[in-house]
PDB file of N, CA and C in Angstrom:
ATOM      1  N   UNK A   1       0.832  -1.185   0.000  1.00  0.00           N
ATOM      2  CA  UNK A   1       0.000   0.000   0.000  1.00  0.00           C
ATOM      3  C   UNK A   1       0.874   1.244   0.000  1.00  0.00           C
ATOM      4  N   UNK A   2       0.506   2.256  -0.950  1.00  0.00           N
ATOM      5  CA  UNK A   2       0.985   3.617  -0.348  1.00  0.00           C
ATOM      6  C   UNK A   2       0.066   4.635  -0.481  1.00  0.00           C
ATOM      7  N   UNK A   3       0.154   5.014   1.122  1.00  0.00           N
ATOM      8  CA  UNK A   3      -0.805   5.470   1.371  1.00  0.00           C
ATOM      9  C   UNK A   3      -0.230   7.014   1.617  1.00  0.00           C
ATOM     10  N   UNK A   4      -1.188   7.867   1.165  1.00  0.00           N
ATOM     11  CA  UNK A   4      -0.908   9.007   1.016  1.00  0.00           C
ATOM     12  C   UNK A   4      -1.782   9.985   0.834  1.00  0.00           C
ATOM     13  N   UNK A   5      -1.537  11.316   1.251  1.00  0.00           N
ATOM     14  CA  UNK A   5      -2.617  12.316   1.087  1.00  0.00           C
ATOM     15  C   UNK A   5      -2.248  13.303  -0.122  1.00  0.00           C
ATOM     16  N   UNK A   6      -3.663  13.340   0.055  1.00  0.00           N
ATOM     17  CA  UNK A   6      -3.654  14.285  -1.317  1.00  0.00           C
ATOM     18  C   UNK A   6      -4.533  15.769  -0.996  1.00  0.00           C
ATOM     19  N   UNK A   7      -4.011  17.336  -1.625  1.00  0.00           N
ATOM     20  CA  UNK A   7      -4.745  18.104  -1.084  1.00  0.00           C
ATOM     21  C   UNK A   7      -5.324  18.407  -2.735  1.00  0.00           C
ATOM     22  N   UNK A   8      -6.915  18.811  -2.867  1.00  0.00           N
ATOM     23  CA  UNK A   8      -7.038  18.723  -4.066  1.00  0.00           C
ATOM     24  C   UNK A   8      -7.461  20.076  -4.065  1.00  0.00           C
ATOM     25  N   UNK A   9      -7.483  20.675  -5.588  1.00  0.00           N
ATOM     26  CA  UNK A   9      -8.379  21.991  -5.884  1.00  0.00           C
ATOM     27  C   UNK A   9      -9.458  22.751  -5.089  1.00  0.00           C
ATOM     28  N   UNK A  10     -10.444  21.742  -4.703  1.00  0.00           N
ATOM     29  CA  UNK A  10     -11.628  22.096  -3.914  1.00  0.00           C
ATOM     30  C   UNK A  10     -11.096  22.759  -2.500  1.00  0.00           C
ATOM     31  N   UNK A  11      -9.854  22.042  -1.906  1.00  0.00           N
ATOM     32  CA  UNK A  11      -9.308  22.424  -0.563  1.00  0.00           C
ATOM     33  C   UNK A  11      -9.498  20.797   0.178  1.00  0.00           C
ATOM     34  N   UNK A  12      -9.826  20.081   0.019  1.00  0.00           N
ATOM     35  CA  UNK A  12     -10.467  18.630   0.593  1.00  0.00           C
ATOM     36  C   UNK A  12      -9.007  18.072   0.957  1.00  0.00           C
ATOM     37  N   UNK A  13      -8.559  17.772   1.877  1.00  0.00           N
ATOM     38  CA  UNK A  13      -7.598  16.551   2.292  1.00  0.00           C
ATOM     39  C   UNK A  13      -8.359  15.003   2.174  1.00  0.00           C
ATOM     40  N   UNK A  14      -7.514  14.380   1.188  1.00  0.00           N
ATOM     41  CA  UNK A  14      -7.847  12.935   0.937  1.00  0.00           C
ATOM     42  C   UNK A  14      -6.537  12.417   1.253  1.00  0.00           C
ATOM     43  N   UNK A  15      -7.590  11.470   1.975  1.00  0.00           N
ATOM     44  CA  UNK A  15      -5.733  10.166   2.289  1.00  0.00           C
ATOM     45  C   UNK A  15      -6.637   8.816   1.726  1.00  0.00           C
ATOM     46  N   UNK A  16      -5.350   8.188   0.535  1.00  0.00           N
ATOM     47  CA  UNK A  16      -6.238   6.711   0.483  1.00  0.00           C
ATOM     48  C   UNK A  16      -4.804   6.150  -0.033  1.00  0.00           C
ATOM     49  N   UNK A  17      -5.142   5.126  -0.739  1.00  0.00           N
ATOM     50  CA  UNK A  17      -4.074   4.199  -1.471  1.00  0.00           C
ATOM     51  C   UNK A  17      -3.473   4.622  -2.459  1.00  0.00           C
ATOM     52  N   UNK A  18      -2.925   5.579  -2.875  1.00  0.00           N
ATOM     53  CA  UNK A  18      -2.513   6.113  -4.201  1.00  0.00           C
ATOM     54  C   UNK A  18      -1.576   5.448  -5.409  1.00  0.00           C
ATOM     55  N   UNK A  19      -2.383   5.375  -6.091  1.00  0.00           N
ATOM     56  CA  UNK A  19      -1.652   4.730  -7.285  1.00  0.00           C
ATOM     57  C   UNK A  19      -1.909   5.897  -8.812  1.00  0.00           C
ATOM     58  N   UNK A  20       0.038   6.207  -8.852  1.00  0.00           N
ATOM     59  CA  UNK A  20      -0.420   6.849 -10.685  1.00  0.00           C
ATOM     60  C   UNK A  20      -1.135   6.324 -11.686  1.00  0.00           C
ATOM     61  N   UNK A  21      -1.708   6.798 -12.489  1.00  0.00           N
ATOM     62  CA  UNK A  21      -2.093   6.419 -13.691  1.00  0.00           C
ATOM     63  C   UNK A  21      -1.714   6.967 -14.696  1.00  0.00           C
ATOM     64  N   UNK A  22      -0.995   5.968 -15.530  1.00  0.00           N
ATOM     65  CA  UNK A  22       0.185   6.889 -16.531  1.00  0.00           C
ATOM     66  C   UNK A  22      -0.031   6.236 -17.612  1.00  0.00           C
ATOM     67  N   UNK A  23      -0.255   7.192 -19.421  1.00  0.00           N
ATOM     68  CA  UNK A  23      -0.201   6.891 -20.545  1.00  0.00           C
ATOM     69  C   UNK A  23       0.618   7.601 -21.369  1.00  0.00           C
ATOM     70  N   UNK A  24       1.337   7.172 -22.366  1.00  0.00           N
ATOM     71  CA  UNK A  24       2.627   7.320 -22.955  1.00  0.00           C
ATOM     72  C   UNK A  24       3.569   7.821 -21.985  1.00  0.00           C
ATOM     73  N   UNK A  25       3.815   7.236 -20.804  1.00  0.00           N
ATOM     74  CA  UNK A  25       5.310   7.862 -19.780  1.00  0.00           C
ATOM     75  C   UNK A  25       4.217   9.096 -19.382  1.00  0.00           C
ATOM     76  N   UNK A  26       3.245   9.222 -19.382  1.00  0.00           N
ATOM     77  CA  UNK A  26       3.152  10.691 -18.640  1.00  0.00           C
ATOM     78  C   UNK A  26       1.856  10.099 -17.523  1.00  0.00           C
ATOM     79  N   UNK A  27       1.845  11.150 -16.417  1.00  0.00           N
ATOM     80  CA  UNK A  27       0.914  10.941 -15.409  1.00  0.00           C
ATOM     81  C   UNK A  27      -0.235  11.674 -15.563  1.00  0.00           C
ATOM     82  N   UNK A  28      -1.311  10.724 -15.862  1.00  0.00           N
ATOM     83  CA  UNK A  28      -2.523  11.746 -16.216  1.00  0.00           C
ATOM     84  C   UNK A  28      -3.911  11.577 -15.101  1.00  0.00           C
ATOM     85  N   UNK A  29      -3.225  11.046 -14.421  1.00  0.00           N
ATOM     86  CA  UNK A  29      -4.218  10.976 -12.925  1.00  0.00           C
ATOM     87  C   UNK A  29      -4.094   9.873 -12.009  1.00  0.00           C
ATOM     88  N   UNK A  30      -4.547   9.905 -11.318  1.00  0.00           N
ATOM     89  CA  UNK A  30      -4.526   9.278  -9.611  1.00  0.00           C
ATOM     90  C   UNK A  30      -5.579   8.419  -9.433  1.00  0.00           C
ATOM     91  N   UNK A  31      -5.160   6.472  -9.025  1.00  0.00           N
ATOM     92  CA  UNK A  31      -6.331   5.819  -8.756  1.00  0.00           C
ATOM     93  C   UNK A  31      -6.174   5.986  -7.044  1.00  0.00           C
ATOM     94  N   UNK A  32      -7.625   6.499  -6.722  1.00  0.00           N
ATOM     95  CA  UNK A  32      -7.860   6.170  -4.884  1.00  0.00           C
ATOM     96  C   UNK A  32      -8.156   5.364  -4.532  1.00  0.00           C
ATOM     97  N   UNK A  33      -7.847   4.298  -3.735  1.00  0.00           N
ATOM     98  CA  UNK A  33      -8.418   3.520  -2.783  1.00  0.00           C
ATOM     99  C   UNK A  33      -8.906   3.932  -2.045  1.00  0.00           C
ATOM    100  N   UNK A  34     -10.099   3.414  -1.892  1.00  0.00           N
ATOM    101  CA  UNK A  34     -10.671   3.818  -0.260  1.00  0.00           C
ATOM    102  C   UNK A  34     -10.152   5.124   0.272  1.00  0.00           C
ATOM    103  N   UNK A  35     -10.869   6.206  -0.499  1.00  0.00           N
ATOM    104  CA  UNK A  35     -10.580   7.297  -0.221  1.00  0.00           C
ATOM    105  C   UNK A  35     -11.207   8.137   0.916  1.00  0.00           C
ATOM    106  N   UNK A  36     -10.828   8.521   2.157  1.00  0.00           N
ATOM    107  CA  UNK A  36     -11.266   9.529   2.660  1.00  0.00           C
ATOM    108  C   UNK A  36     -11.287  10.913   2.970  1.00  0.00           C
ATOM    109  N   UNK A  37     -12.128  11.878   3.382  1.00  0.00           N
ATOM    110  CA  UNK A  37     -11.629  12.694   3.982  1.00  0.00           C
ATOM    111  C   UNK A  37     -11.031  13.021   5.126  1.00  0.00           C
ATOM    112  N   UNK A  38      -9.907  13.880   5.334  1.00  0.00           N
ATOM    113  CA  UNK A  38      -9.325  14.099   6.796  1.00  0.00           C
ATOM    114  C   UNK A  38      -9.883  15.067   7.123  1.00  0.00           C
ATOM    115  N   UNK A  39     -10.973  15.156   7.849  1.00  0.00           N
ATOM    116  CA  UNK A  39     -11.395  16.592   8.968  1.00  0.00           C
ATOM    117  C   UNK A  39     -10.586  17.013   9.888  1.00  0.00           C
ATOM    118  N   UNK A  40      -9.727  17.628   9.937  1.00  0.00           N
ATOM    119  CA  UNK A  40      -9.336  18.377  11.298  1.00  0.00           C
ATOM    120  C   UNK A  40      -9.725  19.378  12.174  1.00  0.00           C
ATOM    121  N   UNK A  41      -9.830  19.573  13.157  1.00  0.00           N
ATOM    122  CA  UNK A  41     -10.110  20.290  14.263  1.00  0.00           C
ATOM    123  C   UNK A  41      -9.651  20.132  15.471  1.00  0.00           C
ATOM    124  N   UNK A  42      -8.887  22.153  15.716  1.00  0.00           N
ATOM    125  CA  UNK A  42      -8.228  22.159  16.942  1.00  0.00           C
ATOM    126  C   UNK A  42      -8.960  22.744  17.458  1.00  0.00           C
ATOM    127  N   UNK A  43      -9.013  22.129  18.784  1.00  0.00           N
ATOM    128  CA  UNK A  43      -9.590  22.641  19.900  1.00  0.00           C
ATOM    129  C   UNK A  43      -9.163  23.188  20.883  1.00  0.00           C
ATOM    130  N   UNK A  44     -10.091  24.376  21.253  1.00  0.00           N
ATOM    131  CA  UNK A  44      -9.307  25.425  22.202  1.00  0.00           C
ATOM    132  C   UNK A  44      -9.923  25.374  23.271  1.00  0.00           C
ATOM    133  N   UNK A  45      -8.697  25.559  24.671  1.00  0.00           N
ATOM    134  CA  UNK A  45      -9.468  25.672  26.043  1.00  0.00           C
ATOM    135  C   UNK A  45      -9.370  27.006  26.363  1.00  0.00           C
ATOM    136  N   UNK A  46     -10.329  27.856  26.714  1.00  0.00           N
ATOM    137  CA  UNK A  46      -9.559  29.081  26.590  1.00  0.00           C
ATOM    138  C   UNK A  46      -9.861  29.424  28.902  1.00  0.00           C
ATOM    139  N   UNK A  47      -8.616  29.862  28.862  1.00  0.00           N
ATOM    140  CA  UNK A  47      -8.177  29.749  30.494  1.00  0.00           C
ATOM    141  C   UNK A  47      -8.009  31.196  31.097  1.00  0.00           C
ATOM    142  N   UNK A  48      -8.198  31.847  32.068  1.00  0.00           N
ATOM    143  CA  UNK A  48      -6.854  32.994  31.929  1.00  0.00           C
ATOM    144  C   UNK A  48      -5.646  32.874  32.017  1.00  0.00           C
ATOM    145  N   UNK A  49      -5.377  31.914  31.471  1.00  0.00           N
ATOM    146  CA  UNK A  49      -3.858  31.863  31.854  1.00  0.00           C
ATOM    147  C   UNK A  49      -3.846  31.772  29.694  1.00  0.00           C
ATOM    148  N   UNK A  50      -4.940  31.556  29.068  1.00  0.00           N
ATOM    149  CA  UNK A  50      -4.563  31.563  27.952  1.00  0.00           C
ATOM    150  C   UNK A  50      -3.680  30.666  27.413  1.00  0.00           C
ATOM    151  N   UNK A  51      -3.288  29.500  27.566  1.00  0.00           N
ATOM    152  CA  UNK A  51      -2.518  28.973  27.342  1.00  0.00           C
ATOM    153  C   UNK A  51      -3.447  27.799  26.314  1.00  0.00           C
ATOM    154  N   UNK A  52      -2.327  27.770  25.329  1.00  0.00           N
ATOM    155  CA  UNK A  52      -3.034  26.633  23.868  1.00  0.00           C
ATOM    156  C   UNK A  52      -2.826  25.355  23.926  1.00  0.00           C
ATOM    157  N   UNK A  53      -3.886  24.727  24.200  1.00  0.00           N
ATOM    158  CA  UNK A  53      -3.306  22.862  24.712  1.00  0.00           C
ATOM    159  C   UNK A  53      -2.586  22.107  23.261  1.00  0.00           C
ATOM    160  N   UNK A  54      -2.820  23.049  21.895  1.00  0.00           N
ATOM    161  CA  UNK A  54      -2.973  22.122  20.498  1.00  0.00           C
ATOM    162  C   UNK A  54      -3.539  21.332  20.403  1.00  0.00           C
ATOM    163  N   UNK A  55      -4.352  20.311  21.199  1.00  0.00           N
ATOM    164  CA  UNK A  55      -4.758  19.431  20.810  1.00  0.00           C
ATOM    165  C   UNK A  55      -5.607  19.521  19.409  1.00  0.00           C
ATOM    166  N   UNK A  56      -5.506  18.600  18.623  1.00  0.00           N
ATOM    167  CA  UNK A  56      -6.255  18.394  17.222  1.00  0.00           C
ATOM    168  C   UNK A  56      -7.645  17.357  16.694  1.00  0.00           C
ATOM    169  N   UNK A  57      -8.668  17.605  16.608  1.00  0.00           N
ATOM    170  CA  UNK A  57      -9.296  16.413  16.390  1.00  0.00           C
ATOM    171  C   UNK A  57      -9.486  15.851  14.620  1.00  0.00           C
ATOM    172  N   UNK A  58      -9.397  14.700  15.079  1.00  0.00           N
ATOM    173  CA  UNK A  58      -9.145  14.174  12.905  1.00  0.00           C
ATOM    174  C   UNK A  58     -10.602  13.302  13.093  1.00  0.00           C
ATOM    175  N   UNK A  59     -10.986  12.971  11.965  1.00  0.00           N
ATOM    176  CA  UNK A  59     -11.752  12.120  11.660  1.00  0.00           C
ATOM    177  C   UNK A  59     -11.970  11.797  10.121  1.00  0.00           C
ATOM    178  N   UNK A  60     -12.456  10.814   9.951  1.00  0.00           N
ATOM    179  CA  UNK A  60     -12.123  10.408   9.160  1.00  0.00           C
ATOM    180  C   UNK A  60     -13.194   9.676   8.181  1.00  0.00           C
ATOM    181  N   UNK A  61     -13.979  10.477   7.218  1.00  0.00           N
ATOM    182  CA  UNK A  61     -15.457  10.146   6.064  1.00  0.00           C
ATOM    183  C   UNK A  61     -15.481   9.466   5.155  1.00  0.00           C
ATOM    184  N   UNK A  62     -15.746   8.546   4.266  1.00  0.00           N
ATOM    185  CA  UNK A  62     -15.587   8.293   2.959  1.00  0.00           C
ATOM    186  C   UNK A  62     -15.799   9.321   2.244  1.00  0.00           C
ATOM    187  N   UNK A  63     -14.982   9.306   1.249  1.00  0.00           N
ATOM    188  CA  UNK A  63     -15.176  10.708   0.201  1.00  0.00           C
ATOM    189  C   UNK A  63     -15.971  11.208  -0.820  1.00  0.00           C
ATOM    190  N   UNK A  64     -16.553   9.912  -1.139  1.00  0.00           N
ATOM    191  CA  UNK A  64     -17.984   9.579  -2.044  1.00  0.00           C
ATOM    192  C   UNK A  64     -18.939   8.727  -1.250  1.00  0.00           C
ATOM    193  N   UNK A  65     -19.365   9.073  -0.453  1.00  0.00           N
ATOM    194  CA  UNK A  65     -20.413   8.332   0.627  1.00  0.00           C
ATOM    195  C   UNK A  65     -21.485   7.546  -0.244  1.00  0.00           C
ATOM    196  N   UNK A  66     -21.821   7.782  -1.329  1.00  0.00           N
ATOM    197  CA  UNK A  66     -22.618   6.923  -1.793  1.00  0.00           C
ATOM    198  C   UNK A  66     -22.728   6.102  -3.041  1.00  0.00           C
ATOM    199  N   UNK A  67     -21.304   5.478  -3.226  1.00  0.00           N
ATOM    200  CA  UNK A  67     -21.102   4.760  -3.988  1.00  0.00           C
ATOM    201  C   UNK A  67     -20.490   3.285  -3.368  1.00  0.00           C
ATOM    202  N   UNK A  68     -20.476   2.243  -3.908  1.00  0.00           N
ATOM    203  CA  UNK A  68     -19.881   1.175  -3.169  1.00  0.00           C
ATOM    204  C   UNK A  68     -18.702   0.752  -4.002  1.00  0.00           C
ATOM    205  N   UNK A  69     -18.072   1.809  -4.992  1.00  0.00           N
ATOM    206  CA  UNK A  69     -16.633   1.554  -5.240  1.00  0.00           C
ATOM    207  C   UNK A  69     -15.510   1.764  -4.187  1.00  0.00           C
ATOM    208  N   UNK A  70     -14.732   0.890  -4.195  1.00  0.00           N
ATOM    209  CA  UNK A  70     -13.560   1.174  -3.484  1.00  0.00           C
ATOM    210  C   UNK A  70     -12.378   2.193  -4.343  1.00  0.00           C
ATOM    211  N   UNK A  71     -12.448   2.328  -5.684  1.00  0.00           N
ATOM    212  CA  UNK A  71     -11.039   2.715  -6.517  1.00  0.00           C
ATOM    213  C   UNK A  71     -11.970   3.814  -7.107  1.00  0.00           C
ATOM    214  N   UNK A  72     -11.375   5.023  -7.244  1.00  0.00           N
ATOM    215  CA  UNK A  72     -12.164   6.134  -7.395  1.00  0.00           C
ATOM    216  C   UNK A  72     -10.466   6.936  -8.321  1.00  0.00           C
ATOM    217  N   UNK A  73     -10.923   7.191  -9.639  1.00  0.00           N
ATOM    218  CA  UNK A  73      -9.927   7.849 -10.311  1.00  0.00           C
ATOM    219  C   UNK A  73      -9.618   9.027 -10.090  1.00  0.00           C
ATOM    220  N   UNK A  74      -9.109   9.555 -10.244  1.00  0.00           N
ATOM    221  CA  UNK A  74      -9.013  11.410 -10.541  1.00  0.00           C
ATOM    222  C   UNK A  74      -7.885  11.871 -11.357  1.00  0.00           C
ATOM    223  N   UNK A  75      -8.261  13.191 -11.769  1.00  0.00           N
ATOM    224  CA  UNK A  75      -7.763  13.671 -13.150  1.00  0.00           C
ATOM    225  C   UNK A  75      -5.984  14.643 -12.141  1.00  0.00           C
ATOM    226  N   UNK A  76      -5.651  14.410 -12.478  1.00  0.00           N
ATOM    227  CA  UNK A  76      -3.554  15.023 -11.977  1.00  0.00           C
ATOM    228  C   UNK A  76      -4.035  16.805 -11.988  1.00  0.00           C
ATOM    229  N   UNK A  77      -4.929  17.210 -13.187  1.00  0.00           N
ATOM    230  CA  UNK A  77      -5.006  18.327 -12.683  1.00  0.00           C
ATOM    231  C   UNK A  77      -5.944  18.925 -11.533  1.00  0.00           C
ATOM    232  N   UNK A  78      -6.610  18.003 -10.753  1.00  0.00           N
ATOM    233  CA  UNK A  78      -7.381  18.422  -9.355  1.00  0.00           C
ATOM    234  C   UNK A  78      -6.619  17.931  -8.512  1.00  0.00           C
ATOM    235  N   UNK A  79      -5.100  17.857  -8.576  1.00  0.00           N
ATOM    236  CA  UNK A  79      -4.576  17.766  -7.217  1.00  0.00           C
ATOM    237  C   UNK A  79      -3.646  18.524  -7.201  1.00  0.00           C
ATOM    238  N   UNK A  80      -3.362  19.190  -6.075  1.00  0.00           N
ATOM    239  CA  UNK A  80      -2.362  20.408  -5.369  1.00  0.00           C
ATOM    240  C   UNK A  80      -0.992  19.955  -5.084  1.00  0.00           C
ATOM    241  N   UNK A  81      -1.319  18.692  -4.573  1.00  0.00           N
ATOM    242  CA  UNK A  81      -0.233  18.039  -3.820  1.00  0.00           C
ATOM    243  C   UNK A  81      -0.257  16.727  -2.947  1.00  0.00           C
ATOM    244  N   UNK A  82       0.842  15.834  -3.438  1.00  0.00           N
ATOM    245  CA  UNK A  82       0.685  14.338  -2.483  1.00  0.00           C
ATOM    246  C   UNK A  82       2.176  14.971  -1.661  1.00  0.00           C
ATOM    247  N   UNK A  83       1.411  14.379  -0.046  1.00  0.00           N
ATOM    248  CA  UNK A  83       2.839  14.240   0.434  1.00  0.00           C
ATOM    249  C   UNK A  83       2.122  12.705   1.209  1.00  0.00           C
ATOM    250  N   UNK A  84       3.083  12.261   2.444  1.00  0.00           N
ATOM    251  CA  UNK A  84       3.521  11.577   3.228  1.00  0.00           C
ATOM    252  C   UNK A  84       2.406  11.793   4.798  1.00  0.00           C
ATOM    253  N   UNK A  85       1.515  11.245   4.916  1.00  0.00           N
ATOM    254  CA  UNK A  85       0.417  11.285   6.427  1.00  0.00           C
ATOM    255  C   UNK A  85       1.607  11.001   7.714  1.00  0.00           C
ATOM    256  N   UNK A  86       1.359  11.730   8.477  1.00  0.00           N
ATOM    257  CA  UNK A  86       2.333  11.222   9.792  1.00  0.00           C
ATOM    258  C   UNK A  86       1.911   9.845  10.307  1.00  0.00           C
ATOM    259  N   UNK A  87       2.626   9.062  10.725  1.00  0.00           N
ATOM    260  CA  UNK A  87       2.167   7.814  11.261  1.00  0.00           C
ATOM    261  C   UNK A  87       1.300   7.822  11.834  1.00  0.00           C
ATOM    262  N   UNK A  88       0.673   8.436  13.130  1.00  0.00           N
ATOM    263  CA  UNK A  88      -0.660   8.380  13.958  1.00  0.00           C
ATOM    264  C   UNK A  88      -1.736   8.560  12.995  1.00  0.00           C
ATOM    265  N   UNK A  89      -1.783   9.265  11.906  1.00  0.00           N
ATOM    266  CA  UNK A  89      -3.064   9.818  10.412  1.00  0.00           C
ATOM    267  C   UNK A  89      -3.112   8.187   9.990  1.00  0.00           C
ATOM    268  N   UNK A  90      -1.650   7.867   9.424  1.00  0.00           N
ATOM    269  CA  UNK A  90      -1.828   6.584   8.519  1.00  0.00           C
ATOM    270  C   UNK A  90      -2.552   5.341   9.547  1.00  0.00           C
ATOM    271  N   UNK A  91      -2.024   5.293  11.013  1.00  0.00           N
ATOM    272  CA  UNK A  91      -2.405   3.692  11.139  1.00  0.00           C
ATOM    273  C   UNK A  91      -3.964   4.167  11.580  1.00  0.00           C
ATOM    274  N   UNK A  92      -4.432   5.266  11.928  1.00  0.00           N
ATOM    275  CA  UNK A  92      -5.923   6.021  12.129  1.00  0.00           C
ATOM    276  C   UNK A  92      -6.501   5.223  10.560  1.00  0.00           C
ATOM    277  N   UNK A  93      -6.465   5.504   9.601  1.00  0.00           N
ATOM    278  CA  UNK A  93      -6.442   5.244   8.159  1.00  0.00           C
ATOM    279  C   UNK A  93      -6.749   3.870   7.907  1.00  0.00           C
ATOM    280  N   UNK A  94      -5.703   3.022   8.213  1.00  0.00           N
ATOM    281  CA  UNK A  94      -5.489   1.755   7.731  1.00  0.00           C
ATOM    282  C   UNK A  94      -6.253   1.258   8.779  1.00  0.00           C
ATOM    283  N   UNK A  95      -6.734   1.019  10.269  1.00  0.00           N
ATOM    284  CA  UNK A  95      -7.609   0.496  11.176  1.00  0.00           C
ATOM    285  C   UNK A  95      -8.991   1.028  10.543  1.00  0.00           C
ATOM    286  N   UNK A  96      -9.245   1.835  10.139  1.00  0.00           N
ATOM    287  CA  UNK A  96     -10.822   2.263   9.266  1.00  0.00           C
ATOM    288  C   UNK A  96     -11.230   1.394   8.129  1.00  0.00           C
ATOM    289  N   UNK A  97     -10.022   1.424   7.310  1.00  0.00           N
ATOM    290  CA  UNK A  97     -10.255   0.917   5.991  1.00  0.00           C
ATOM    291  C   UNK A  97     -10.189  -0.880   6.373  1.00  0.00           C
ATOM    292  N   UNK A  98      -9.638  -1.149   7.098  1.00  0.00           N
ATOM    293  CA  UNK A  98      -9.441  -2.855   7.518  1.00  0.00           C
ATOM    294  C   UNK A  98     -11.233  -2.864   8.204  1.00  0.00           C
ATOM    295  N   UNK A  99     -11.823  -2.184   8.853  1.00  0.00           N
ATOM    296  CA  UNK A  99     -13.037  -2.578   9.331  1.00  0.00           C
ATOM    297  C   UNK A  99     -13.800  -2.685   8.516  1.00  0.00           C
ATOM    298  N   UNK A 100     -13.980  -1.430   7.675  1.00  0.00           N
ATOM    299  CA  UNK A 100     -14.831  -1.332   7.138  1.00  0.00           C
ATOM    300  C   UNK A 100     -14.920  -2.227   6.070  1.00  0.00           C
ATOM    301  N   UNK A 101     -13.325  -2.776   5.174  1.00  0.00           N
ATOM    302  CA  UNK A 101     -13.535  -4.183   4.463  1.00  0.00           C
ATOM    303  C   UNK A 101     -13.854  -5.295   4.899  1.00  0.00           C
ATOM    304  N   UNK A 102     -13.431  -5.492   6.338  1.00  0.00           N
ATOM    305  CA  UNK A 102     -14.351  -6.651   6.980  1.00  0.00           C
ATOM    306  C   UNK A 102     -16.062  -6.880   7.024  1.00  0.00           C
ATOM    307  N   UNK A 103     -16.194  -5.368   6.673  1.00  0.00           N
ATOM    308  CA  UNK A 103     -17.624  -5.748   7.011  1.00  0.00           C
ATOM    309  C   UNK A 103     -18.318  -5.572   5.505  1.00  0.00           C
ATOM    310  N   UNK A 104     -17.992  -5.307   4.799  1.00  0.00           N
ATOM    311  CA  UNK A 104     -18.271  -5.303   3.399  1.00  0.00           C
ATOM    312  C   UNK A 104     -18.253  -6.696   3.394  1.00  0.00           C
ATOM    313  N   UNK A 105     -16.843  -7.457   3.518  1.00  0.00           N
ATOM    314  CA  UNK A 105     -16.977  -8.966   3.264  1.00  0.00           C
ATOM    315  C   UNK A 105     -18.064  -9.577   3.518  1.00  0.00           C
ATOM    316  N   UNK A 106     -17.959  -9.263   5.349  1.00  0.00           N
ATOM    317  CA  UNK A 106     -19.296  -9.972   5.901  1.00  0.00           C
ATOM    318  C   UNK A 106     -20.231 -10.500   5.200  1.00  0.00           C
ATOM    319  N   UNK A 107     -21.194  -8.632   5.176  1.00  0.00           N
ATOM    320  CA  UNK A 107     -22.585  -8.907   3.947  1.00  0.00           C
ATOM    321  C   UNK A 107     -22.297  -9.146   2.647  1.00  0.00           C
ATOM    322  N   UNK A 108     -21.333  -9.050   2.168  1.00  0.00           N
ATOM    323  CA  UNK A 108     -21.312  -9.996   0.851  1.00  0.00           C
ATOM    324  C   UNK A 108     -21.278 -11.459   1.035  1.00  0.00           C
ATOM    325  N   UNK A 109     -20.961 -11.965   2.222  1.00  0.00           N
ATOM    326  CA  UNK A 109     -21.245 -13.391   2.152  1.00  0.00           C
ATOM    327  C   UNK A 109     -22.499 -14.073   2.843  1.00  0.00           C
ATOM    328  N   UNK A 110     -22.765 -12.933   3.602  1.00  0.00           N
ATOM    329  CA  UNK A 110     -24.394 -12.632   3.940  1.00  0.00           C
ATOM    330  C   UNK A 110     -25.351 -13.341   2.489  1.00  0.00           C
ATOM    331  N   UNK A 111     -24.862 -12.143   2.239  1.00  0.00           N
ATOM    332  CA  UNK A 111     -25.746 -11.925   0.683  1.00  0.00           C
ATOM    333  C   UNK A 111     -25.222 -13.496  -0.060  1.00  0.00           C
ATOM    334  N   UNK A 112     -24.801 -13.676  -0.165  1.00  0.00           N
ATOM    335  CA  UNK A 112     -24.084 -15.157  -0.972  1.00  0.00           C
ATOM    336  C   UNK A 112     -25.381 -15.930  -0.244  1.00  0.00           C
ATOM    337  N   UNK A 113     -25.296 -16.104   0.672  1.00  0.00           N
ATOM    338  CA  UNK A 113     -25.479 -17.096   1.489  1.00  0.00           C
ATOM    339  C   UNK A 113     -27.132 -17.232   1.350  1.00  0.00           C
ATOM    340  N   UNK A 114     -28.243 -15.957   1.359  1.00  0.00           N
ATOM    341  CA  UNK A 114     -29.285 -15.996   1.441  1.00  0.00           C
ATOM    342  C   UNK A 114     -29.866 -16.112  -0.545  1.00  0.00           C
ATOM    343  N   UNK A 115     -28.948 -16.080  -0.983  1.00  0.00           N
ATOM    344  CA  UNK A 115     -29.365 -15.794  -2.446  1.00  0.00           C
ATOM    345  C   UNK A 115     -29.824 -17.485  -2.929  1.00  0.00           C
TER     346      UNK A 115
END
């Protein structure tokens, strides 16, 4: 897997599986895995002493909530920039995406099973 974020045109932080998609040697867009959004939010205690705890809250959406693809393309010119998720983002990431394929499996064998 490489997993990685992406900041796109809109302003949206996506972290998923990133894979180029390249024709004649050139890169003409990005397949996502299991793409989400990263919400962040810092939260403030405010004291008189004023002092900033940083704490940050992340969470973490599917990015097309209503589709049941996992691989979602995109075009090289709606993205700003891939870098590198800090480790605490990525294994946040990879524990989401492992559940949530478990449970996809599940009812697909649900579904097998009652058909």
């Amino acid at each position: 897997m490489s997993i990685k974020l992406a900041i796109l045109k809109s302003g949206e932080t996506i972290i998923s599986d990133a894979k180029e998609l390249i024709a004649d040697d050139v890169i003409c867009g990005y397949l996502l895995t299991d793409p989400h959004i990263v919400d962040t939010r810092k939260t403030m205690l405010l004291t008189e002493e004023s002092k900033d705890s940083g704490d940050v809250q992340i969470s973490l959406v599917p990015w097309i909530m209503l589709t049941s693809e996992r691989k979602v393309p995109i075009a090289k010119d709606w993205i700003v920039t891939i870098v590198e998720p800090v480790d605490a983002v990525k294994k946040m990431y990879e524990e989401k995406v492992n559940v949530e394929n478990s449970q996809t499996d599940s009812s697909d064998e649900q579904r097998n099973l009652s058909e």
